[in-house]
PDB file of N, CA and C in Angstrom:
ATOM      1  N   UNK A   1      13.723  -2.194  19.553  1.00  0.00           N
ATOM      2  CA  UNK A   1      13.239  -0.925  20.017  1.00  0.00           C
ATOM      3  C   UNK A   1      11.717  -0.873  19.943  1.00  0.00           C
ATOM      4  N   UNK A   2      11.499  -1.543  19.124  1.00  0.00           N
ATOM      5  CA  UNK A   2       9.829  -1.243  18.752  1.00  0.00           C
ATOM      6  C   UNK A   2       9.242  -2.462  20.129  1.00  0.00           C
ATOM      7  N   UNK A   3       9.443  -3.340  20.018  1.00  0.00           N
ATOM      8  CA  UNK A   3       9.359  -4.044  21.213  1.00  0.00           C
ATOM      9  C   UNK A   3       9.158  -3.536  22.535  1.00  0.00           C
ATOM     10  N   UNK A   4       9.875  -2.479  22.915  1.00  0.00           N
ATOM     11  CA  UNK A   4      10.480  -2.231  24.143  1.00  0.00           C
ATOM     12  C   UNK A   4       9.095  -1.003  23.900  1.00  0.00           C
ATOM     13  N   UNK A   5       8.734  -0.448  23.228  1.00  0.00           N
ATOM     14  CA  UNK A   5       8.456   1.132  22.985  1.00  0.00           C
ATOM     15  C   UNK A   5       6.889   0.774  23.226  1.00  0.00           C
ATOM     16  N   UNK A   6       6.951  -0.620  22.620  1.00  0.00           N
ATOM     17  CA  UNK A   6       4.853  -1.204  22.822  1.00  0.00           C
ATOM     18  C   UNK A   6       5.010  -1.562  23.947  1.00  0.00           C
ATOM     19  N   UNK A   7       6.300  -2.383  24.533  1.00  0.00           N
ATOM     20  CA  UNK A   7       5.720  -2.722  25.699  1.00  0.00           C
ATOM     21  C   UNK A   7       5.260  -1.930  26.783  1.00  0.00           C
ATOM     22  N   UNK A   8       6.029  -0.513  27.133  1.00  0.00           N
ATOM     23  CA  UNK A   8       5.960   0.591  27.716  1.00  0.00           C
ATOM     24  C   UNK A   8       4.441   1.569  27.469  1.00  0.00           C
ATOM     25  N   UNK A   9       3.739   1.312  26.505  1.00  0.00           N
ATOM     26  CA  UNK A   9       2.869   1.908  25.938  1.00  0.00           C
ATOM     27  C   UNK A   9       1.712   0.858  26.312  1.00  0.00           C
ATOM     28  N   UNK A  10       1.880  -0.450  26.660  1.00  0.00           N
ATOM     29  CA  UNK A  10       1.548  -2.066  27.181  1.00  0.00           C
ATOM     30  C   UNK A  10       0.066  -2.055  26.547  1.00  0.00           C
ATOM     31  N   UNK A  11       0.666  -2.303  24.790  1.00  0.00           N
ATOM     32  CA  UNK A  11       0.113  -2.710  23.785  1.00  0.00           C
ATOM     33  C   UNK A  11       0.800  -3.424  23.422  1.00  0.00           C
ATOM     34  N   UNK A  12       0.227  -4.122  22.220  1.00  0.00           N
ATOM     35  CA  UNK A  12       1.025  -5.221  21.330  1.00  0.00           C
ATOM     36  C   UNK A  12       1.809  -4.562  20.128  1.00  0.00           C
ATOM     37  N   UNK A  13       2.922  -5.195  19.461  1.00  0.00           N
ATOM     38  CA  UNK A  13       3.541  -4.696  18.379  1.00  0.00           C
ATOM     39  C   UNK A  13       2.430  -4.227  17.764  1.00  0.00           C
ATOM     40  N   UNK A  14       1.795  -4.754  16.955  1.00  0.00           N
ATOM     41  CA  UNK A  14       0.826  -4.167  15.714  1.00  0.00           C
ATOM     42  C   UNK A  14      -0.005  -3.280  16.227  1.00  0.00           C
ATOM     43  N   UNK A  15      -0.198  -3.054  17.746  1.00  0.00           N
ATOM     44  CA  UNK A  15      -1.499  -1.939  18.266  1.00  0.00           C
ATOM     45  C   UNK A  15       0.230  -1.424  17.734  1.00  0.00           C
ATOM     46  N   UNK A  16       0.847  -0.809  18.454  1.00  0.00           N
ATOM     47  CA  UNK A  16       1.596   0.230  19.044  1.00  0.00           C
ATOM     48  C   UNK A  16       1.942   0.793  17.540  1.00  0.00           C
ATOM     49  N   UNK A  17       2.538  -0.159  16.628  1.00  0.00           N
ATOM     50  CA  UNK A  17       2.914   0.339  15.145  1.00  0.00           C
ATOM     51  C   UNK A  17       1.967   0.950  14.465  1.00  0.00           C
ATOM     52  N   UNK A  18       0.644  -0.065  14.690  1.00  0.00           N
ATOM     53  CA  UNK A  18      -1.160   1.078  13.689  1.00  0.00           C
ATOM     54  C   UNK A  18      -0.959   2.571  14.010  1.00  0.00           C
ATOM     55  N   UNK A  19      -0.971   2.570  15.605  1.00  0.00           N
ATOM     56  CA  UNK A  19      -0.746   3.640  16.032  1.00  0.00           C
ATOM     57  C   UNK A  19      -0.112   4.762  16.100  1.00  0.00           C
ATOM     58  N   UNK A  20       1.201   4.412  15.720  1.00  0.00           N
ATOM     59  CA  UNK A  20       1.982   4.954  15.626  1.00  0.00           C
ATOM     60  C   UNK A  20       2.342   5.565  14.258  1.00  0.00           C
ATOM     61  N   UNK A  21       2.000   4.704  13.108  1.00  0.00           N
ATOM     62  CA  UNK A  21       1.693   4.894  11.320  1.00  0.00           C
ATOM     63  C   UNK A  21       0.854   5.697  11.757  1.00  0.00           C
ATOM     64  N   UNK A  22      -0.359   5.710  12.348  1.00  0.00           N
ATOM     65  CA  UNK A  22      -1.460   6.280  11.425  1.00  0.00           C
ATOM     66  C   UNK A  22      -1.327   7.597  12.507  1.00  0.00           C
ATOM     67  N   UNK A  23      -0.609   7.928  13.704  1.00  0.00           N
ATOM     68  CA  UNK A  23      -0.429   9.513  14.315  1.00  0.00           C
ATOM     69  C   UNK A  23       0.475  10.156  13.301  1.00  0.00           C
ATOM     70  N   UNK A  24       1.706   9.261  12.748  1.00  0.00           N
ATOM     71  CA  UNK A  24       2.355   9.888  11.631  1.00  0.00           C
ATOM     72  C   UNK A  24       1.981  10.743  11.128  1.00  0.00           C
ATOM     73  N   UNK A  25       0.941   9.741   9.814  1.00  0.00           N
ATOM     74  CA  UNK A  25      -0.062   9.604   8.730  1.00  0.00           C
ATOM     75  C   UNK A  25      -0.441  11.474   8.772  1.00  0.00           C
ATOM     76  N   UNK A  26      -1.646  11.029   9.936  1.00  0.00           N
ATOM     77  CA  UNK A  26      -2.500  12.284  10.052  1.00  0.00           C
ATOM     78  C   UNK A  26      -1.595  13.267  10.813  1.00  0.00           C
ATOM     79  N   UNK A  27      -0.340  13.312  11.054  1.00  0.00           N
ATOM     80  CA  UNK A  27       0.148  14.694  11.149  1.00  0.00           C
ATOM     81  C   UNK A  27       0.140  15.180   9.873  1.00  0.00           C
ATOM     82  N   UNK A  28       1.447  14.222   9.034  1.00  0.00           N
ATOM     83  CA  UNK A  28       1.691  14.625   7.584  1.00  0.00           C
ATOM     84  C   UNK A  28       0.585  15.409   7.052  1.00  0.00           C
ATOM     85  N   UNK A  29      -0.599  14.769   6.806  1.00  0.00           N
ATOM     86  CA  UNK A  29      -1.484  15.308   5.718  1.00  0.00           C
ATOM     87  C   UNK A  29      -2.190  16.671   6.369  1.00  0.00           C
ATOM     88  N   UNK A  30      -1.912  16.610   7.814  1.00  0.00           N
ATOM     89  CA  UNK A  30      -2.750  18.087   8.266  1.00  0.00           C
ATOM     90  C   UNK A  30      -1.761  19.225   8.133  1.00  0.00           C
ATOM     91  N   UNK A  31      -0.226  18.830   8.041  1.00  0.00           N
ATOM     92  CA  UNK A  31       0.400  19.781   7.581  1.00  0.00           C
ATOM     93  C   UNK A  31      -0.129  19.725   6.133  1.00  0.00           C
ATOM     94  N   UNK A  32       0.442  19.110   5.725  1.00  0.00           N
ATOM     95  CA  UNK A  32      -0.046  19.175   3.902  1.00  0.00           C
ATOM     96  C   UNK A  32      -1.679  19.797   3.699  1.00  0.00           C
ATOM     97  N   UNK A  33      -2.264  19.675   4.154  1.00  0.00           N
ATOM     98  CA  UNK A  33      -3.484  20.808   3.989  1.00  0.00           C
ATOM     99  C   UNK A  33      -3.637  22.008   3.907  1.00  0.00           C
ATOM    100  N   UNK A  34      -2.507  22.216   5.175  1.00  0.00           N
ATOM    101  CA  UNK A  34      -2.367  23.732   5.606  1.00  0.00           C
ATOM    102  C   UNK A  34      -1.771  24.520   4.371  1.00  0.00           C
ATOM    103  N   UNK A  35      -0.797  23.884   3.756  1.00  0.00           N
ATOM    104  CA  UNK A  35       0.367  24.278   3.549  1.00  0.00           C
ATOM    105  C   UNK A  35       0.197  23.988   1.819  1.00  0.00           C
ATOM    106  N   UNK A  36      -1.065  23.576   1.135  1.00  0.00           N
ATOM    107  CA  UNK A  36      -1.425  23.326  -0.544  1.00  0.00           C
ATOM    108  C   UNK A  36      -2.254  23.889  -0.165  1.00  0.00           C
ATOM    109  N   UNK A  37      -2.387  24.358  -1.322  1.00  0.00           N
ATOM    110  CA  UNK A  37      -3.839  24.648  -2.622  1.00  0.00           C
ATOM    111  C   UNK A  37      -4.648  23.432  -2.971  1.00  0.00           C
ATOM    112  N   UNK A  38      -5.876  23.751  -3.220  1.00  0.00           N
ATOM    113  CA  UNK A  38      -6.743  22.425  -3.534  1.00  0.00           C
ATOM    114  C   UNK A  38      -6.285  22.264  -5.156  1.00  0.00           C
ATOM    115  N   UNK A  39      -6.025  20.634  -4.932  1.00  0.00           N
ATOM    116  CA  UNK A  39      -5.075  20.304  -6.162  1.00  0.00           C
ATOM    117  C   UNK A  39      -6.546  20.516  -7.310  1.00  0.00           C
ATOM    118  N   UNK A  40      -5.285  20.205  -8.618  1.00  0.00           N
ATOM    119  CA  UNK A  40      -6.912  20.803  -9.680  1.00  0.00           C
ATOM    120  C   UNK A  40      -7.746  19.953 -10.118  1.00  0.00           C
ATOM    121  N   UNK A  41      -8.694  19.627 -10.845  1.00  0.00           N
ATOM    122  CA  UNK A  41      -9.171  18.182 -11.629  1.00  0.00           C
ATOM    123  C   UNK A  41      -8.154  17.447 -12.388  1.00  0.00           C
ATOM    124  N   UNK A  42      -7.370  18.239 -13.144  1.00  0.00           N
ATOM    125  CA  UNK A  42      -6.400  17.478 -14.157  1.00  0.00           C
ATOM    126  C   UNK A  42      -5.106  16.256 -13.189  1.00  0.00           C
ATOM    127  N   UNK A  43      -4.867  17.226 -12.004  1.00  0.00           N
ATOM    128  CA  UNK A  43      -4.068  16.849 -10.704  1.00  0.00           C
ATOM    129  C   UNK A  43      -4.476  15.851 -10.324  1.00  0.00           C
ATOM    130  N   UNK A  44      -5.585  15.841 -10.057  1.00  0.00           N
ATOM    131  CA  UNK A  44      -6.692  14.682  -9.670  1.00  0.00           C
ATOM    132  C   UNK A  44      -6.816  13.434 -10.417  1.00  0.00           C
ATOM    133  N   UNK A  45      -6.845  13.530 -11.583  1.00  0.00           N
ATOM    134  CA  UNK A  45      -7.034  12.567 -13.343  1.00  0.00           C
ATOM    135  C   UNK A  45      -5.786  11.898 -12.790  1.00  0.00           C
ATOM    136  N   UNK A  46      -4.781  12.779 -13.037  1.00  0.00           N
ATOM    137  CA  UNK A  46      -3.497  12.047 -13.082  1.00  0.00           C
ATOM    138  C   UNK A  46      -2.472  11.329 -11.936  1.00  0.00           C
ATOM    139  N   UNK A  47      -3.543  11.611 -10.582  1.00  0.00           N
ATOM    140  CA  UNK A  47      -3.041  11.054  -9.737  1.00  0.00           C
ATOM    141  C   UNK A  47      -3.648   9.483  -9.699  1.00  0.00           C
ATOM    142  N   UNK A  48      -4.903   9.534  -9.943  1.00  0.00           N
ATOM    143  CA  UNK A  48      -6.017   8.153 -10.264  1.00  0.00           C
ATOM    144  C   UNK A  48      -5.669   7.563 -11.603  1.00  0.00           C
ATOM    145  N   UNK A  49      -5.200   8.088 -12.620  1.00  0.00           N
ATOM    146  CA  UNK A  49      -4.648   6.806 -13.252  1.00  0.00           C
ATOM    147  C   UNK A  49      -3.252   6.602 -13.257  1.00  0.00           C
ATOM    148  N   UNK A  50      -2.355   7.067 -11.988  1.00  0.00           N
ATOM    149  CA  UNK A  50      -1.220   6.604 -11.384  1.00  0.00           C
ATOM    150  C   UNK A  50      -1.677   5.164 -10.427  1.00  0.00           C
ATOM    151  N   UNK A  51      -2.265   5.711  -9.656  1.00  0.00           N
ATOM    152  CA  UNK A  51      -2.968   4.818  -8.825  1.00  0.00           C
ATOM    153  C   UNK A  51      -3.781   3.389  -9.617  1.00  0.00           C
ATOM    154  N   UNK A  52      -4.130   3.687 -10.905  1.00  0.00           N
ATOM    155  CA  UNK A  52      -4.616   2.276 -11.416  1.00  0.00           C
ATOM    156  C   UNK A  52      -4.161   2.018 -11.823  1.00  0.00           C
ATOM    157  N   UNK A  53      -2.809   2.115 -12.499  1.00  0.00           N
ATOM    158  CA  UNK A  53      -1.953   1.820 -13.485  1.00  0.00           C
ATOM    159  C   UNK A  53      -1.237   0.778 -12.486  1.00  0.00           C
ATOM    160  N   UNK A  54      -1.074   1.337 -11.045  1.00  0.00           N
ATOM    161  CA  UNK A  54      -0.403   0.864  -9.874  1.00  0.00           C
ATOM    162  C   UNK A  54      -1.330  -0.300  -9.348  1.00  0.00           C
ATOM    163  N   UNK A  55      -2.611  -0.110  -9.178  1.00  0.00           N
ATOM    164  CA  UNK A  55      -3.352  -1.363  -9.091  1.00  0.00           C
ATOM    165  C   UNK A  55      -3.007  -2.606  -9.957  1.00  0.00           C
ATOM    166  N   UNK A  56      -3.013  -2.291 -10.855  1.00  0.00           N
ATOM    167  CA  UNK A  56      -3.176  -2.942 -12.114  1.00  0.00           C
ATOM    168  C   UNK A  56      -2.211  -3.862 -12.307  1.00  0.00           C
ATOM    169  N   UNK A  57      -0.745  -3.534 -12.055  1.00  0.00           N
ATOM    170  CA  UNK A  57       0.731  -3.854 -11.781  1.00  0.00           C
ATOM    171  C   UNK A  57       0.137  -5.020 -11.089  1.00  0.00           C
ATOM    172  N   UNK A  58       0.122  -4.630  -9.857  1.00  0.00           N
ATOM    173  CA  UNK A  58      -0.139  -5.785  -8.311  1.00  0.00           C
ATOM    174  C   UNK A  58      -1.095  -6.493  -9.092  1.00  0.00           C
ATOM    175  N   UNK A  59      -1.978  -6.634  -9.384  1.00  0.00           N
ATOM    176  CA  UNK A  59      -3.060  -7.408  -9.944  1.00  0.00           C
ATOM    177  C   UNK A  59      -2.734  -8.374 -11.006  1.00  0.00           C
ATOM    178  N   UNK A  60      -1.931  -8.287 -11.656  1.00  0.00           N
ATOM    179  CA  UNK A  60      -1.390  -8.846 -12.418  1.00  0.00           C
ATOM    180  C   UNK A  60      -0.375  -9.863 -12.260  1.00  0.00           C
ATOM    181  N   UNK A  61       0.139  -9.389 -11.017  1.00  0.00           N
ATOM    182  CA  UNK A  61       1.250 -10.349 -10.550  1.00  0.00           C
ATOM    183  C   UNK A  61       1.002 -11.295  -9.412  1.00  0.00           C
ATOM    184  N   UNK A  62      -0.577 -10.690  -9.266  1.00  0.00           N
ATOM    185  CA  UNK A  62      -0.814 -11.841  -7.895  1.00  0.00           C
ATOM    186  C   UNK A  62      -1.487 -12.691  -8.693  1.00  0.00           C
ATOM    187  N   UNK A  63      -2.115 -12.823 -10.095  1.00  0.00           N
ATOM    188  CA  UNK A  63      -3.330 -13.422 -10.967  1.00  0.00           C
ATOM    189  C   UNK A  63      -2.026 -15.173 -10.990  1.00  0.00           C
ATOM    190  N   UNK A  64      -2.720 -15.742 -10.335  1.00  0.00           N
ATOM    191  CA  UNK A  64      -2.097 -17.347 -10.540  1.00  0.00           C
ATOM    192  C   UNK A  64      -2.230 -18.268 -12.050  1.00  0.00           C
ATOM    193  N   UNK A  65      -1.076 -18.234 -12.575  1.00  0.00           N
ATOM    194  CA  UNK A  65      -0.968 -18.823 -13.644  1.00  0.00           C
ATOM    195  C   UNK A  65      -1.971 -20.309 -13.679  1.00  0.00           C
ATOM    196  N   UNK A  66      -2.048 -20.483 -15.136  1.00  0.00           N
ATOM    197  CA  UNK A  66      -3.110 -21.538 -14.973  1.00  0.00           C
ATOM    198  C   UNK A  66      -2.169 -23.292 -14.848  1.00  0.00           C
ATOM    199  N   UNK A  67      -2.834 -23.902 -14.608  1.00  0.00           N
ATOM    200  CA  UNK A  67      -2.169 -25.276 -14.175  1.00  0.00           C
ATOM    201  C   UNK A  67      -1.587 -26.253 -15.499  1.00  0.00           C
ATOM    202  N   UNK A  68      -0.832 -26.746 -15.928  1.00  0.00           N
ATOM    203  CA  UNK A  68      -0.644 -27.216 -17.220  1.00  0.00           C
ATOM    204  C   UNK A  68      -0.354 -28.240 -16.812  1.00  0.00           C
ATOM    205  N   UNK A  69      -1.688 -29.388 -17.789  1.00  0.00           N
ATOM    206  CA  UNK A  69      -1.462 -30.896 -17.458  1.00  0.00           C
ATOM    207  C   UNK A  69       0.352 -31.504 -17.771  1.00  0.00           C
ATOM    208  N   UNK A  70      -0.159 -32.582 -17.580  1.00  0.00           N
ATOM    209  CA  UNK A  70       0.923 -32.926 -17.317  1.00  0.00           C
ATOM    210  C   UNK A  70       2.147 -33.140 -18.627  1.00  0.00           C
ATOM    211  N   UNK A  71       0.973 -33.447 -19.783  1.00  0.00           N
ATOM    212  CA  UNK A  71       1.749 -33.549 -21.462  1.00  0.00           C
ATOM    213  C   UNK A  71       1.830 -32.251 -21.737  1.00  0.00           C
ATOM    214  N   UNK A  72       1.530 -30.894 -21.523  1.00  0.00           N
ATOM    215  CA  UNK A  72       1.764 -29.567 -21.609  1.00  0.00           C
ATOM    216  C   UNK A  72       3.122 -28.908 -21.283  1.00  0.00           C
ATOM    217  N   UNK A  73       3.417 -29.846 -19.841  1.00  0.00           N
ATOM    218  CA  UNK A  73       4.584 -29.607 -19.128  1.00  0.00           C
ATOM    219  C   UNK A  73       5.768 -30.331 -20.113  1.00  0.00           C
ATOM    220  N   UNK A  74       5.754 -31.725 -20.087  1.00  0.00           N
ATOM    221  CA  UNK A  74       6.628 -32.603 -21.127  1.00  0.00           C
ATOM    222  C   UNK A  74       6.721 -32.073 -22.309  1.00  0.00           C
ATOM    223  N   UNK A  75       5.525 -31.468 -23.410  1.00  0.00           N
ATOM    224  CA  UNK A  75       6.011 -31.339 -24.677  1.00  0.00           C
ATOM    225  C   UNK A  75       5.749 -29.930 -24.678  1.00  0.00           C
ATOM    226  N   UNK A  76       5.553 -29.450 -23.725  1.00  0.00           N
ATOM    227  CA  UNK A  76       6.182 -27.601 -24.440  1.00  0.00           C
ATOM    228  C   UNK A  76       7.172 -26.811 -24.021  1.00  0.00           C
ATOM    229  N   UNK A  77       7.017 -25.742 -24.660  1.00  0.00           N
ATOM    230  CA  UNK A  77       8.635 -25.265 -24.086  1.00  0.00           C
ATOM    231  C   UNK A  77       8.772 -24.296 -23.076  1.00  0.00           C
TER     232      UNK A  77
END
């Protein structure tokens, strides 16, 4: 479907999908503007160290273990 939907639109998958995410995107949040209160500082705190805590995760799991010669491999466990 997505195929058929770029080709008709006669963009490529990834134009037609950016495009299509990010008209989403910016509907969502212009409703969501309308429709909140400006969140508070504390709201704010705790959304940013959600967000680094969440960095932090990924970062950790992409960090490439270090290389262990070859007697490291044989005599440890």
């Amino acid at each position: 479907m997505l195929e058929k939907a770029a080709t008709r639109a006669d963009k490529t998958m990834g134009q037609y999908s950016n495009d299509e995410v990010r008209a989403f995107v910016q509907g969502e949040l212009s409703q969501a503007e309308a429709s909140q209160l400006p969140a508070s500082p504390r709201d704010l705190q705790v959304q940013v160290e959600q967000l680094t805590q969440m960095v932090e995760g990924i970062a950790s799991r992409l960090v490439e273990p270090a290389r262990k010669t070859l007697w490291q491999r044989v005599f440890s466990k």
